[in-house]
C-alpha atoms as a PDB file:
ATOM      1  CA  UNK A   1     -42.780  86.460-165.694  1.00  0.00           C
ATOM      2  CA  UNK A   2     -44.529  89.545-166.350  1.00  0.00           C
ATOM      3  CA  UNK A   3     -43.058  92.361-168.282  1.00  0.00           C
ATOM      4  CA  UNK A   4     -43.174  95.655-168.021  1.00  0.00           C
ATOM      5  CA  UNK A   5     -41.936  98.627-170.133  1.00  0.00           C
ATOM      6  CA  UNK A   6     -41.851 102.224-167.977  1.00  0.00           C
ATOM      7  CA  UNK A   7     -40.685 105.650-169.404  1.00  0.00           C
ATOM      8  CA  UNK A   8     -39.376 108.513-167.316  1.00  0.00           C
ATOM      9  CA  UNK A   9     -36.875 105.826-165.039  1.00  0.00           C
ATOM     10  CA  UNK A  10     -34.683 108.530-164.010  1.00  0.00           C
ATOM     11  CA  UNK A  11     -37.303 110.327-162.633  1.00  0.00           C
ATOM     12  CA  UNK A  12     -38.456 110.545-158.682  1.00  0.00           C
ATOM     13  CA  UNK A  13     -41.865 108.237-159.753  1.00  0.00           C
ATOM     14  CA  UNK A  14     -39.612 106.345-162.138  1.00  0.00           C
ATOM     15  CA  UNK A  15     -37.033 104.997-159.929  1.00  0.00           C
ATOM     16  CA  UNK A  16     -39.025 104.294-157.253  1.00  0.00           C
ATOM     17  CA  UNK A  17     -41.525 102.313-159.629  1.00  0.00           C
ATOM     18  CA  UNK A  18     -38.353 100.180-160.948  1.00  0.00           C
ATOM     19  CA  UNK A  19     -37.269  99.159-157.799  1.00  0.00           C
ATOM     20  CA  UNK A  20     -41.032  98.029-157.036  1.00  0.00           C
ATOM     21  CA  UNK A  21     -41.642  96.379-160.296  1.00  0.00           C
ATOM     22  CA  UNK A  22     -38.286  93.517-159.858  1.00  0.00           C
ATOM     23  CA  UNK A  23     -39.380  93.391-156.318  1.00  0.00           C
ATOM     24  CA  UNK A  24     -42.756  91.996-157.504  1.00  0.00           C
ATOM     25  CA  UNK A  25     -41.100  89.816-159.781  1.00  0.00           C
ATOM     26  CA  UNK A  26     -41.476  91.503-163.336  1.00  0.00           C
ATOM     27  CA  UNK A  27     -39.063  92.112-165.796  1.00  0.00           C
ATOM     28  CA  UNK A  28     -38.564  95.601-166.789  1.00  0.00           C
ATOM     29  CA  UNK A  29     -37.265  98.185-170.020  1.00  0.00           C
ATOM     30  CA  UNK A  30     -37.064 101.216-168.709  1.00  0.00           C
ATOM     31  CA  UNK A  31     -36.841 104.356-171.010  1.00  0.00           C
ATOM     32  CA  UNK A  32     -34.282 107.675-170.823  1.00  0.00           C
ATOM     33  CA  UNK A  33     -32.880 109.952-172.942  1.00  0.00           C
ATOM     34  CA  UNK A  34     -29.459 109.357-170.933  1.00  0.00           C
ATOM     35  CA  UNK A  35     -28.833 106.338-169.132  1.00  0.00           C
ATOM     36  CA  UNK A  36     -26.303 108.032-166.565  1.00  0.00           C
ATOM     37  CA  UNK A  37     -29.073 109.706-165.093  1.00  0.00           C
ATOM     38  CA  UNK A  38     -30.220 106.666-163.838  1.00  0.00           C
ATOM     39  CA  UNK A  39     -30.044 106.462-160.372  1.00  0.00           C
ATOM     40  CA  UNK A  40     -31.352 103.453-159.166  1.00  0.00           C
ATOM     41  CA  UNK A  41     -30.169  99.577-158.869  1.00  0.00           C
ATOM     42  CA  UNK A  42     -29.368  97.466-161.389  1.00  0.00           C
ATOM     43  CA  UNK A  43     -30.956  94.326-161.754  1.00  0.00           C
ATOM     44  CA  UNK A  44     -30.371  90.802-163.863  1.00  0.00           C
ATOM     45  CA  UNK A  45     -34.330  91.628-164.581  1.00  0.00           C
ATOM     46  CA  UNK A  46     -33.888  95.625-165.639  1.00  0.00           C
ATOM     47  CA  UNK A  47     -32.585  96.563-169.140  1.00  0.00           C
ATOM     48  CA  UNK A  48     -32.445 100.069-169.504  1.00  0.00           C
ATOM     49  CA  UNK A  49     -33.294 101.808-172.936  1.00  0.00           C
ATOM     50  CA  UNK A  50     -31.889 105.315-174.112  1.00  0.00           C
ATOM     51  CA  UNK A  51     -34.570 106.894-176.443  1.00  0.00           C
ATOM     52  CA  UNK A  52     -36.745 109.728-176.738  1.00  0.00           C
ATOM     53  CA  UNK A  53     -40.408 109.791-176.425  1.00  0.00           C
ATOM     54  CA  UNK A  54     -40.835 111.360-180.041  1.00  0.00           C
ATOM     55  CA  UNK A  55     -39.586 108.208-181.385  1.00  0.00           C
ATOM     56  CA  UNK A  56     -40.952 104.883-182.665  1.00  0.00           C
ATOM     57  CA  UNK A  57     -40.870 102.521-179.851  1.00  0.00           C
ATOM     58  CA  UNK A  58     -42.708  99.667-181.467  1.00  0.00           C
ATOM     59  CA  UNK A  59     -39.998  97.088-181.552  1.00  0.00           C
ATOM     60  CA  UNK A  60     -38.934  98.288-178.043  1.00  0.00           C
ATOM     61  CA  UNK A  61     -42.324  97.449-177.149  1.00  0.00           C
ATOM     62  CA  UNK A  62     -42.431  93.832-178.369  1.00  0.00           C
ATOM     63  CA  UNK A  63     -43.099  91.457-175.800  1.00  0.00           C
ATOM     64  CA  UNK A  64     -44.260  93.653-173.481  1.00  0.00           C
ATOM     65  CA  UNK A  65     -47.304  93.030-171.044  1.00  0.00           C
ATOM     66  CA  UNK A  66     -48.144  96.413-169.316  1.00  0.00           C
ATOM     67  CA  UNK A  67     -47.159 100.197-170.952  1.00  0.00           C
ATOM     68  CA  UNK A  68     -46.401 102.608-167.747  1.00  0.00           C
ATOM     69  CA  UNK A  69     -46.136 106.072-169.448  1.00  0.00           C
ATOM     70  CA  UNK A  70     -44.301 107.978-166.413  1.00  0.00           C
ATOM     71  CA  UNK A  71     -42.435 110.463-168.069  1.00  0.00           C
ATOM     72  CA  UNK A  72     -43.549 113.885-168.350  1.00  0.00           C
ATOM     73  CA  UNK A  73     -43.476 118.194-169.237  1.00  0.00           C
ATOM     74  CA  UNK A  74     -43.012 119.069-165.667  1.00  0.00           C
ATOM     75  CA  UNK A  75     -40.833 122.755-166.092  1.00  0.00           C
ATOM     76  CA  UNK A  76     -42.863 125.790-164.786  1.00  0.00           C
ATOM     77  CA  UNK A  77     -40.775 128.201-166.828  1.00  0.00           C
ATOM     78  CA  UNK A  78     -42.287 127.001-170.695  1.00  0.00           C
ATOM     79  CA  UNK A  79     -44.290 129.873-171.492  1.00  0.00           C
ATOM     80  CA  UNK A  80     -46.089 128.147-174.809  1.00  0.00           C
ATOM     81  CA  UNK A  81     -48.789 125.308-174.099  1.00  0.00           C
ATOM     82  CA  UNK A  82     -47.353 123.815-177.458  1.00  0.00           C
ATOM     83  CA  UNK A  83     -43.984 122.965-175.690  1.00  0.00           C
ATOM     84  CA  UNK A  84     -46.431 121.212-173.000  1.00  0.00           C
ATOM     85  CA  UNK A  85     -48.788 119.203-175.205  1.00  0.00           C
ATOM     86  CA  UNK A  86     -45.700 118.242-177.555  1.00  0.00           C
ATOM     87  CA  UNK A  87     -44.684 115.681-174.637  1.00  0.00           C
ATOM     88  CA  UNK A  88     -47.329 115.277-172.353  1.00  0.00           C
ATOM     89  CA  UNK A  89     -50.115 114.715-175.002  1.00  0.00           C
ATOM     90  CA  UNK A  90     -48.756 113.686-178.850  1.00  0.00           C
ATOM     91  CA  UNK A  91     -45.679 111.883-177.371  1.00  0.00           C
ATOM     92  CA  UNK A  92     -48.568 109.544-174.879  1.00  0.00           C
ATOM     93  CA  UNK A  93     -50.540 109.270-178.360  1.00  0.00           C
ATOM     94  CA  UNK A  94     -47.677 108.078-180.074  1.00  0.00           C
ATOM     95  CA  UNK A  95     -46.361 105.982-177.610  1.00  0.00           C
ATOM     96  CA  UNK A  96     -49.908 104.623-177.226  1.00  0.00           C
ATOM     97  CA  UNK A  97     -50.028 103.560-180.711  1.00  0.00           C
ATOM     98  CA  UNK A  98     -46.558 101.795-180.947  1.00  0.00           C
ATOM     99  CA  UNK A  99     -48.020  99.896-177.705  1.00  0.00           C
ATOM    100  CA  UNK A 100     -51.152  99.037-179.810  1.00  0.00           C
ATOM    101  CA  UNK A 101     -48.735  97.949-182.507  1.00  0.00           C
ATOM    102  CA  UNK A 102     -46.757  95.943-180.530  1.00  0.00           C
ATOM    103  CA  UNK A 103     -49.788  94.043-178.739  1.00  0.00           C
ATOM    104  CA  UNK A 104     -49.216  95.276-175.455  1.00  0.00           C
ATOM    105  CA  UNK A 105     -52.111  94.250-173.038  1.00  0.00           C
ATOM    106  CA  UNK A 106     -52.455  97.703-171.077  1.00  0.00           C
ATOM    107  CA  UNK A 107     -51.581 100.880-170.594  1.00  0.00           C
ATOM    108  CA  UNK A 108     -51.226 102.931-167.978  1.00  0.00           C
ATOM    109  CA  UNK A 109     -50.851 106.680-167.782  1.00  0.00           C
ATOM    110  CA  UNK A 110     -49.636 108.271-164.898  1.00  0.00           C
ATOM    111  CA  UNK A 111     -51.182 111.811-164.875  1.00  0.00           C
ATOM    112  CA  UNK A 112     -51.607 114.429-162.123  1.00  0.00           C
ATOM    113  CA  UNK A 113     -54.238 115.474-159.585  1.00  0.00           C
ATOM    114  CA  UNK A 114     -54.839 118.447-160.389  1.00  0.00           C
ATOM    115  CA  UNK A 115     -57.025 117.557-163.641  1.00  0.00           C
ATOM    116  CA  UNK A 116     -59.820 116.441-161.597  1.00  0.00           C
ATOM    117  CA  UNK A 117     -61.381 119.301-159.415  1.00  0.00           C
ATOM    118  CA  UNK A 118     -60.538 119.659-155.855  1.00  0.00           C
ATOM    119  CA  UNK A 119     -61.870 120.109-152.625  1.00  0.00           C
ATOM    120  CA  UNK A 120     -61.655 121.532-149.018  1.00  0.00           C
ATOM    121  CA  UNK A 121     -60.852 119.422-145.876  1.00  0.00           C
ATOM    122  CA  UNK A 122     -64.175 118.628-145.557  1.00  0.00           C
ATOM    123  CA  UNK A 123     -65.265 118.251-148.864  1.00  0.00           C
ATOM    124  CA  UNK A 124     -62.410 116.809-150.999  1.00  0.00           C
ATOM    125  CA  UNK A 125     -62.094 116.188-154.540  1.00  0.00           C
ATOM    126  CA  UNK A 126     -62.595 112.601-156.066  1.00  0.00           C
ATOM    127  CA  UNK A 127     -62.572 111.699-159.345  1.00  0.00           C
ATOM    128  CA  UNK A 128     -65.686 112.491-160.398  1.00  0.00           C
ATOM    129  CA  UNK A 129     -65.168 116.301-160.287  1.00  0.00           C
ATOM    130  CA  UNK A 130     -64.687 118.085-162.892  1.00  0.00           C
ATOM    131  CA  UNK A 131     -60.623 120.625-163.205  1.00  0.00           C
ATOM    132  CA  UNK A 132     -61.185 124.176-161.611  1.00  0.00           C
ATOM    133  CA  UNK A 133     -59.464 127.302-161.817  1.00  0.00           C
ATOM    134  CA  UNK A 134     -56.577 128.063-161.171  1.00  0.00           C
ATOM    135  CA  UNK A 135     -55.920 124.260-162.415  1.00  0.00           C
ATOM    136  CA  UNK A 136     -57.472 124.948-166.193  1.00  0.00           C
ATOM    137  CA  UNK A 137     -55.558 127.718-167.032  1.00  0.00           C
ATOM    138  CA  UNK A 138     -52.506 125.920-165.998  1.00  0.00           C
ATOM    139  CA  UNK A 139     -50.400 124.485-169.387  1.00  0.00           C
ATOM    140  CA  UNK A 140     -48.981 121.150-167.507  1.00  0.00           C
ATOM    141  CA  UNK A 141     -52.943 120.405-165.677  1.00  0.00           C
ATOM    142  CA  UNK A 142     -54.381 120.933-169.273  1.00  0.00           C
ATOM    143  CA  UNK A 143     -51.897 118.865-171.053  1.00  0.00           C
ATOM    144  CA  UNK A 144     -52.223 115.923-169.170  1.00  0.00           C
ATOM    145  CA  UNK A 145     -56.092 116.528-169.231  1.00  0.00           C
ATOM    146  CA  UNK A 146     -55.880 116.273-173.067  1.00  0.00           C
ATOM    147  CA  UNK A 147     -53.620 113.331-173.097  1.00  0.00           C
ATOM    148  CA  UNK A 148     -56.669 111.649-170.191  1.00  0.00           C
ATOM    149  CA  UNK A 149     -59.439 112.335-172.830  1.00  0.00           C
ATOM    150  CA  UNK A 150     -57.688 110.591-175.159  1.00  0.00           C
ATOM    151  CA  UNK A 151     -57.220 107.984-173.464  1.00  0.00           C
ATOM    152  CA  UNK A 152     -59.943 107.102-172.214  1.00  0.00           C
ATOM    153  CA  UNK A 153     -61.959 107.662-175.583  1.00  0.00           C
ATOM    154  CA  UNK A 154     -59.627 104.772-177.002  1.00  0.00           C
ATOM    155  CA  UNK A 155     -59.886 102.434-173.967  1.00  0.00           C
ATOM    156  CA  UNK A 156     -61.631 100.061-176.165  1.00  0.00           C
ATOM    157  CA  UNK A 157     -58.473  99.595-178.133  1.00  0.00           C
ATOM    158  CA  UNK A 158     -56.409  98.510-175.396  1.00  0.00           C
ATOM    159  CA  UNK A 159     -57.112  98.040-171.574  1.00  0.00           C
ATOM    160  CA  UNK A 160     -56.154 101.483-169.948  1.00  0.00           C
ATOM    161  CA  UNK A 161     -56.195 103.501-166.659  1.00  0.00           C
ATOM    162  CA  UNK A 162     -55.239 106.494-165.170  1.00  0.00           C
ATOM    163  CA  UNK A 163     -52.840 107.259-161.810  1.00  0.00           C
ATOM    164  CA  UNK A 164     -53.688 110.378-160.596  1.00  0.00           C
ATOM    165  CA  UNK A 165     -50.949 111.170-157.903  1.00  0.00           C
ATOM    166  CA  UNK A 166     -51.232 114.457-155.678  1.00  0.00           C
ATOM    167  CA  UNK A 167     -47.922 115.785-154.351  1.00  0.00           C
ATOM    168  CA  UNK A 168     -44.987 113.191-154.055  1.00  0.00           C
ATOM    169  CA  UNK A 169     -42.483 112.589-151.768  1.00  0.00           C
ATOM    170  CA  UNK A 170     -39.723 110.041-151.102  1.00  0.00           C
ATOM    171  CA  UNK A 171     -36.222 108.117-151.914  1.00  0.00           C
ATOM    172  CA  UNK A 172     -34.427 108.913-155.397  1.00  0.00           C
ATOM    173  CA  UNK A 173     -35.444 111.838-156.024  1.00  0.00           C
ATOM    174  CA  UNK A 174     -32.154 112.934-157.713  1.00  0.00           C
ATOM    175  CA  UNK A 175     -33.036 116.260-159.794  1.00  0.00           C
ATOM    176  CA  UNK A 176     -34.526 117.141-157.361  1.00  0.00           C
ATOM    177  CA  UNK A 177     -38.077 117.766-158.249  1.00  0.00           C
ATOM    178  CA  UNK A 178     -41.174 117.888-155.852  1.00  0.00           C
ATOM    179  CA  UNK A 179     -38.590 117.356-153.220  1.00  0.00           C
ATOM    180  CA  UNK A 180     -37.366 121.201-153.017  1.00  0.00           C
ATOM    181  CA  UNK A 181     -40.276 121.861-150.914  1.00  0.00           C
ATOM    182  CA  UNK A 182     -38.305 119.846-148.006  1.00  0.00           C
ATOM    183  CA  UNK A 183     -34.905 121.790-149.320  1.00  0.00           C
ATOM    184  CA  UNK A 184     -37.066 125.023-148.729  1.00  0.00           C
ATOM    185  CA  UNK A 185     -37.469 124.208-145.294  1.00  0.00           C
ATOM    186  CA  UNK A 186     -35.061 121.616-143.981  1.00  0.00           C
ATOM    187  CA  UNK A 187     -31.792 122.942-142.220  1.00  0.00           C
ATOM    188  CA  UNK A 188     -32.750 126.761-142.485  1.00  0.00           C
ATOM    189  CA  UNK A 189     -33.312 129.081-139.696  1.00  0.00           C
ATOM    190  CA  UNK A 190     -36.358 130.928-141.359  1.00  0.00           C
ATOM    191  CA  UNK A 191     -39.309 129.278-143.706  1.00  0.00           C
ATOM    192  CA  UNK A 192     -41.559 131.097-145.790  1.00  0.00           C
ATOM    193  CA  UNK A 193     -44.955 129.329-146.534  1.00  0.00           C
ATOM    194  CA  UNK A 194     -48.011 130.464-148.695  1.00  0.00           C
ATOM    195  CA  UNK A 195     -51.342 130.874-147.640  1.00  0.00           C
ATOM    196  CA  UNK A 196     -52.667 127.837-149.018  1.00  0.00           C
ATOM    197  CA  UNK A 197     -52.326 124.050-148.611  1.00  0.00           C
ATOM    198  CA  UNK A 198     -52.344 120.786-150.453  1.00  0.00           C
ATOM    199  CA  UNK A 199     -52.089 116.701-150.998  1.00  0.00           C
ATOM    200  CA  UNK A 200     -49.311 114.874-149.774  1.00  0.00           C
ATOM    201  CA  UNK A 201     -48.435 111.339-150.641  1.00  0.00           C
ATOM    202  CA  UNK A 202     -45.409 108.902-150.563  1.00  0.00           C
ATOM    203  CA  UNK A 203     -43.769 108.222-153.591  1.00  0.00           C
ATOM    204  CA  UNK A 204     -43.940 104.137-153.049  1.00  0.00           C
ATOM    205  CA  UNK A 205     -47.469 104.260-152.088  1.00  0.00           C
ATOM    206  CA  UNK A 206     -47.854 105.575-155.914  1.00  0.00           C
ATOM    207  CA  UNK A 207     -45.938 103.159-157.360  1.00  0.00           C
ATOM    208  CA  UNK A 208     -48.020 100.137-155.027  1.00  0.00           C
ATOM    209  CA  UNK A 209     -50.790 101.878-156.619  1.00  0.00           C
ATOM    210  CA  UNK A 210     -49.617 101.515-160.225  1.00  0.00           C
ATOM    211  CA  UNK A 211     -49.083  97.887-159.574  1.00  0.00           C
ATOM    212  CA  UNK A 212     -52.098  97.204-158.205  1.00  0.00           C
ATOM    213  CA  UNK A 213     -53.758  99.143-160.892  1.00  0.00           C
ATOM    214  CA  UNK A 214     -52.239  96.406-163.244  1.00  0.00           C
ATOM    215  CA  UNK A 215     -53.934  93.953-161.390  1.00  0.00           C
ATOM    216  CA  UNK A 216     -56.994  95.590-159.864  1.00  0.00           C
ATOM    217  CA  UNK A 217     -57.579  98.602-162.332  1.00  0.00           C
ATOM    218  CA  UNK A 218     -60.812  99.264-164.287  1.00  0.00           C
ATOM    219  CA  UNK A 219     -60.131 100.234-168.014  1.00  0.00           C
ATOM    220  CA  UNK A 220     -61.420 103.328-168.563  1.00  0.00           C
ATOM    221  CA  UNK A 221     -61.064 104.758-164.902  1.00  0.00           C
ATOM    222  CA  UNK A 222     -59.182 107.585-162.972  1.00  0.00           C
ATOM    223  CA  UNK A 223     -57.436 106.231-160.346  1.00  0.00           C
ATOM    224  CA  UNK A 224     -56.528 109.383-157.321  1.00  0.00           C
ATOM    225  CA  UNK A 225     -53.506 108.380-155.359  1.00  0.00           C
ATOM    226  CA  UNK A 226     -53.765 110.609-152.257  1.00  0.00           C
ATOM    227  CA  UNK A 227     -53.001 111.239-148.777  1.00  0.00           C
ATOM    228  CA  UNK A 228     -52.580 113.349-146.035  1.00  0.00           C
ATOM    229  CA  UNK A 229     -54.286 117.176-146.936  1.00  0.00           C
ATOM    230  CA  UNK A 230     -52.534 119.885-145.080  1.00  0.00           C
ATOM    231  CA  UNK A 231     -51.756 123.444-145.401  1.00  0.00           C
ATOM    232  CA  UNK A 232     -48.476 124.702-145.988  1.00  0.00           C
ATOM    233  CA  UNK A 233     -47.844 125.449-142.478  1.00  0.00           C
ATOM    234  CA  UNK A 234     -48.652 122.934-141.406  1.00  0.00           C
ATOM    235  CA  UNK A 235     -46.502 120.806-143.695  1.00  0.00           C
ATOM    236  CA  UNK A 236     -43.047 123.064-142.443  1.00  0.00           C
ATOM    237  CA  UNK A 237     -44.656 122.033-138.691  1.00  0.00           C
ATOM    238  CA  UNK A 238     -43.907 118.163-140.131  1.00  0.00           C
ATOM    239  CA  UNK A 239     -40.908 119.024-141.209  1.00  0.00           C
ATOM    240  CA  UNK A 240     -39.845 120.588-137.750  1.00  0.00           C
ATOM    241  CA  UNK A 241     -40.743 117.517-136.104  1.00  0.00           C
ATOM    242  CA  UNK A 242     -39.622 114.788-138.053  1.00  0.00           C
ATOM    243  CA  UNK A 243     -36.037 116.690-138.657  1.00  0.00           C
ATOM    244  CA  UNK A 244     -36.014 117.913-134.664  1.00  0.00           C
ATOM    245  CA  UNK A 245     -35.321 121.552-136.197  1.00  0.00           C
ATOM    246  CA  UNK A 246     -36.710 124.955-134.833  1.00  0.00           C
ATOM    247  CA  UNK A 247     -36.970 126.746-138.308  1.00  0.00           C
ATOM    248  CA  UNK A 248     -39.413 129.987-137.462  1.00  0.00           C
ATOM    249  CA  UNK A 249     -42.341 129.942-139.795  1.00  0.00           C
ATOM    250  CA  UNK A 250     -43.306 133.215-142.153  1.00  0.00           C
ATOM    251  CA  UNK A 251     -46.182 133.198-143.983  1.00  0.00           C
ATOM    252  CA  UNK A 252     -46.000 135.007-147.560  1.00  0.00           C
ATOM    253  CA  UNK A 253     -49.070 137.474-147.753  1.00  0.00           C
ATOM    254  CA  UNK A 254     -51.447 136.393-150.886  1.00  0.00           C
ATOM    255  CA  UNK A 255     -51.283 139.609-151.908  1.00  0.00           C
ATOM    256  CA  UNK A 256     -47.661 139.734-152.374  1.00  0.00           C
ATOM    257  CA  UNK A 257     -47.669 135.974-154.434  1.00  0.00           C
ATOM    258  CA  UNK A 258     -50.309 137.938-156.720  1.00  0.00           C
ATOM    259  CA  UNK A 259     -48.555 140.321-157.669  1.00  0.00           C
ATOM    260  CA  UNK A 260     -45.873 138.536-158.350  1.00  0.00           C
ATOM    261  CA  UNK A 261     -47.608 136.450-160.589  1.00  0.00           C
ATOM    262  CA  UNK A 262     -48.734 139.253-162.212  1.00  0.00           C
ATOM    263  CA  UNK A 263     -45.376 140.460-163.034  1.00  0.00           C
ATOM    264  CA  UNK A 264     -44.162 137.163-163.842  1.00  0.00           C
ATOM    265  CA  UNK A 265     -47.359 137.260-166.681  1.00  0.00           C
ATOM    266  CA  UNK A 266     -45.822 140.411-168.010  1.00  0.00           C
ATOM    267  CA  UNK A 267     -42.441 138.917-168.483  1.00  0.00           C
ATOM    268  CA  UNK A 268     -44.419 136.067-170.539  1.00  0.00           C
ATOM    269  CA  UNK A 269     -45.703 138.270-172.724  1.00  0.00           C
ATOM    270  CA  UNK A 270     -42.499 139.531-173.714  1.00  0.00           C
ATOM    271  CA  UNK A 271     -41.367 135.819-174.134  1.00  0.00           C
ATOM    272  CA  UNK A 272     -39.053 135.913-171.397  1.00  0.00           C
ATOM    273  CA  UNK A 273     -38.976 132.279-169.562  1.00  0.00           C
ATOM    274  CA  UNK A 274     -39.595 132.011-165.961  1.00  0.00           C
ATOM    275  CA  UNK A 275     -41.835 130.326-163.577  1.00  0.00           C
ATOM    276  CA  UNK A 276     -43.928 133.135-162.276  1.00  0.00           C
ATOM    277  CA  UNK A 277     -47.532 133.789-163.254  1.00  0.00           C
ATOM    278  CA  UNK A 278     -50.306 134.328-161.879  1.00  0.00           C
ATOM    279  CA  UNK A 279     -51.733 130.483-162.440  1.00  0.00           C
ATOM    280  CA  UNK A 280     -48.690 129.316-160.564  1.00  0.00           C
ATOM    281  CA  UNK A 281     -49.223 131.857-157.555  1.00  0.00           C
ATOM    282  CA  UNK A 282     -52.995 131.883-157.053  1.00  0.00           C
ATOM    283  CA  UNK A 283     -52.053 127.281-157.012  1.00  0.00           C
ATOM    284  CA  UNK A 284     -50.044 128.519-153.987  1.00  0.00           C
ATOM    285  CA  UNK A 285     -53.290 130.256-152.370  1.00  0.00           C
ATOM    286  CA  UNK A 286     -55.730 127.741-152.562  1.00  0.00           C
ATOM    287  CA  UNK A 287     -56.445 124.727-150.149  1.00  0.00           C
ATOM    288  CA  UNK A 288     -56.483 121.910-153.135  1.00  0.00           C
ATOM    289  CA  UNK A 289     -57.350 118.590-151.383  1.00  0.00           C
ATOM    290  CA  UNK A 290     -58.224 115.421-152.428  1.00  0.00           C
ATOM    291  CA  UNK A 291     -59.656 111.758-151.225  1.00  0.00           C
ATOM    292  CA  UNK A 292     -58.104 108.309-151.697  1.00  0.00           C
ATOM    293  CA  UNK A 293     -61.428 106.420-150.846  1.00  0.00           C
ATOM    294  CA  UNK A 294     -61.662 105.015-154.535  1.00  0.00           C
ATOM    295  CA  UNK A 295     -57.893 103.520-154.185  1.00  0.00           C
ATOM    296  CA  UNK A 296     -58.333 102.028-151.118  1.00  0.00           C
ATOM    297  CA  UNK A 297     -61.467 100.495-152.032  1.00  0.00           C
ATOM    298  CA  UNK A 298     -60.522  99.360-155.633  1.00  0.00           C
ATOM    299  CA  UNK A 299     -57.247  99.067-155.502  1.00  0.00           C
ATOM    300  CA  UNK A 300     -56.646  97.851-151.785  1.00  0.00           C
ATOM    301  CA  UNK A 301     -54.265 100.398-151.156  1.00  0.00           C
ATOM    302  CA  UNK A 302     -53.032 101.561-147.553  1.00  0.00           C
ATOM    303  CA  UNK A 303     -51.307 104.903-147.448  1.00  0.00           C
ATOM    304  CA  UNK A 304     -47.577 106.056-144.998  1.00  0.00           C
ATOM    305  CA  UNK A 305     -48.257 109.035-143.214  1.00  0.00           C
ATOM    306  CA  UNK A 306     -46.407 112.467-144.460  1.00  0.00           C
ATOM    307  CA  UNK A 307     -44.134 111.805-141.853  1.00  0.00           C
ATOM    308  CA  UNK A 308     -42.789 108.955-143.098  1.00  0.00           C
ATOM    309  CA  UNK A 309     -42.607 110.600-147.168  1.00  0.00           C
ATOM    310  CA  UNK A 310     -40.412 113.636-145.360  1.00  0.00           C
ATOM    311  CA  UNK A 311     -38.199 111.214-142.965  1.00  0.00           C
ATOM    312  CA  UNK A 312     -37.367 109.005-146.258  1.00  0.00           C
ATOM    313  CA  UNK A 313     -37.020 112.055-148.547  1.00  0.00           C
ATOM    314  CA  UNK A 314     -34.910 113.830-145.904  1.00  0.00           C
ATOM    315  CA  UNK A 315     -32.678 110.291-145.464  1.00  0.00           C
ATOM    316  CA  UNK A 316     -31.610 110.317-148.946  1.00  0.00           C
ATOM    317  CA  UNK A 317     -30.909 113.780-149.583  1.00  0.00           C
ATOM    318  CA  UNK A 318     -28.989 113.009-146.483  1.00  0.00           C
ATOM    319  CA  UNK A 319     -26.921 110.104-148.232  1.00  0.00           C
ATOM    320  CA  UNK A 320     -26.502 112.253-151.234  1.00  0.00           C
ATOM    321  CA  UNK A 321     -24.834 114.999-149.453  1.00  0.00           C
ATOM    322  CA  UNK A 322     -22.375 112.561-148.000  1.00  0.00           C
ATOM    323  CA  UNK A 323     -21.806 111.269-151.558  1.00  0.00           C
END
């Protein structure tokens, strides 16, 4: 039996991933810093592990076959790139060494999109091109850009690959966290949308795509785990459908997002925490698309429409409110 160690189990990814792993037969130690925030099953075959990421993990490690560094800096409101690169790159260096300590066979670092470049609807990115603006003056893109370099510059040490997953929705996503873009729209009368667009994907088809990577992956490679590229409009359309709701759609003039990011850089500078600025607003105006041609091929993924990620996501917020 296979084992499998995965931080960040509490998380949307993380729960999801859990569920997948048992299902495929591995044993799992999952990581949190609070085990009641643990929301999925529990399992003969799961043993879950409170801890921090700033710790030494090496004997947690022991007997472990795969690493599956999920956990991440995700808050838009940090206004130093210190209080990014303190988790999402020396904690994944750290843990990387107690992983090398512990003889762990290979690691895998789930990452984001956005530090490979993107594209338009006809010409989408892949990971061969290189981050672009607005995504390299963003803290979080950077920070997990760092954490790839290094990564990949020690993938002789241990066998290593990267997940790059776009925009994820599904089950379990308890916080919530990229699910408020379906609590934005779902159940209201009126739904504002910005100007620009972006890449959808199902939550499980990441996690299939992390355990194929196990299998399948290239050490030393970027793996994008993409889907369906739409606009923001066209996203709230989805939603309209798949939740049979009439919700009038408003789109948000760039102009207006601009100049709230602007303000929102002013309030930085006087170190007051929030999540506006003008990297986070012009992300909103641009069309940021991507291709999944390299996981299908090497990985042998197949990808659920954005349908399906919205009807699942919108099923369990559904259970939780009768909870």
């Amino acid at each position: 039996m296979k084992r499998a160690f995965v931080t960040g189990v509490s998380g949307l990814l993380g729960t999801n991933l859990v569920m997948d792993l048992l299902e495929e037969g591995f044993r799992v130690r999952g990581l949190v810093r609070d085990r009641t925030r643990y929301r999925g099953i529990t399992h003969s075959n799961l043993e879950i592990v409170e801890g921090g990421l700033g710790s030494d993990l090496t004997e947690v490690l022991r007997e472990v076959d795969v690493c599956i560094h999920a956990a991440a800096e995700t808050r838009q409101n940090l206004i130093r790139y210190s209080d990014y690169r303190e988790v999402n790159f020396d904690a994944t260096v750290s843990l990387f060494h107690s992983a090398l300590r512990s003889g762990v066979k290979k690691f895998v670092f789930v990452s984001t999109a956005n530090t490979l470049g993107f594209g338009s609807a006809a010409d989408p990115g892949d990971e061969k091109k290189v981050m672009r603006y607005p995504f390299s003056t963003s803290f979080y893109a950077r920070s997990k850009r760092e954490a790839e370099e290094y990564l990949l510059s020690h993938a002789d040490q241990m066998d290593s690959i990267i997940i790059n997953p776009t925009f994820m929705l599904g089950p379990y996503d308890s916080k919530p966290s990229s699910g408020r873009i379906i609590l934005m729209g779902w159940k209201k009368r009126f739904v504002f949308y910005p100007p620009g667009g972006k890449n959808f994907v199902h939550v499980r088809d990441v996690s299939r795509g992390i355990i194929n990577g196990i299998e399948k992956g290239k050490s030393g490679e970027r793996y994008l785990i993409a889907n369906d590229n739409l606009s923001y409009r066209e996203f709230f359309q989805r939603l309209n459908r798949v939740t049979g709701q009439e919700a009038n759609l408003v789109g948000i003039p760039k102009g207006l997002l601009l100049a709230m990011g602007y303000l929102g850089d002013l309030l930085r500078f006087f170190r007051l925490r929030t999540s506006l600025c003008s990297s986070h607003m012009n992300i909103l105006c641009i069309h940021n698309y991507y291709s999944n041609s390299k996981s299908r091929r090497e990985l042998g993924l197949d990808y659920s429409s954005v349908d399906r990620s919205i009807r699942d996501a919108v099923d369990y917020f559904e259970g939780v409110d009768r909870d």
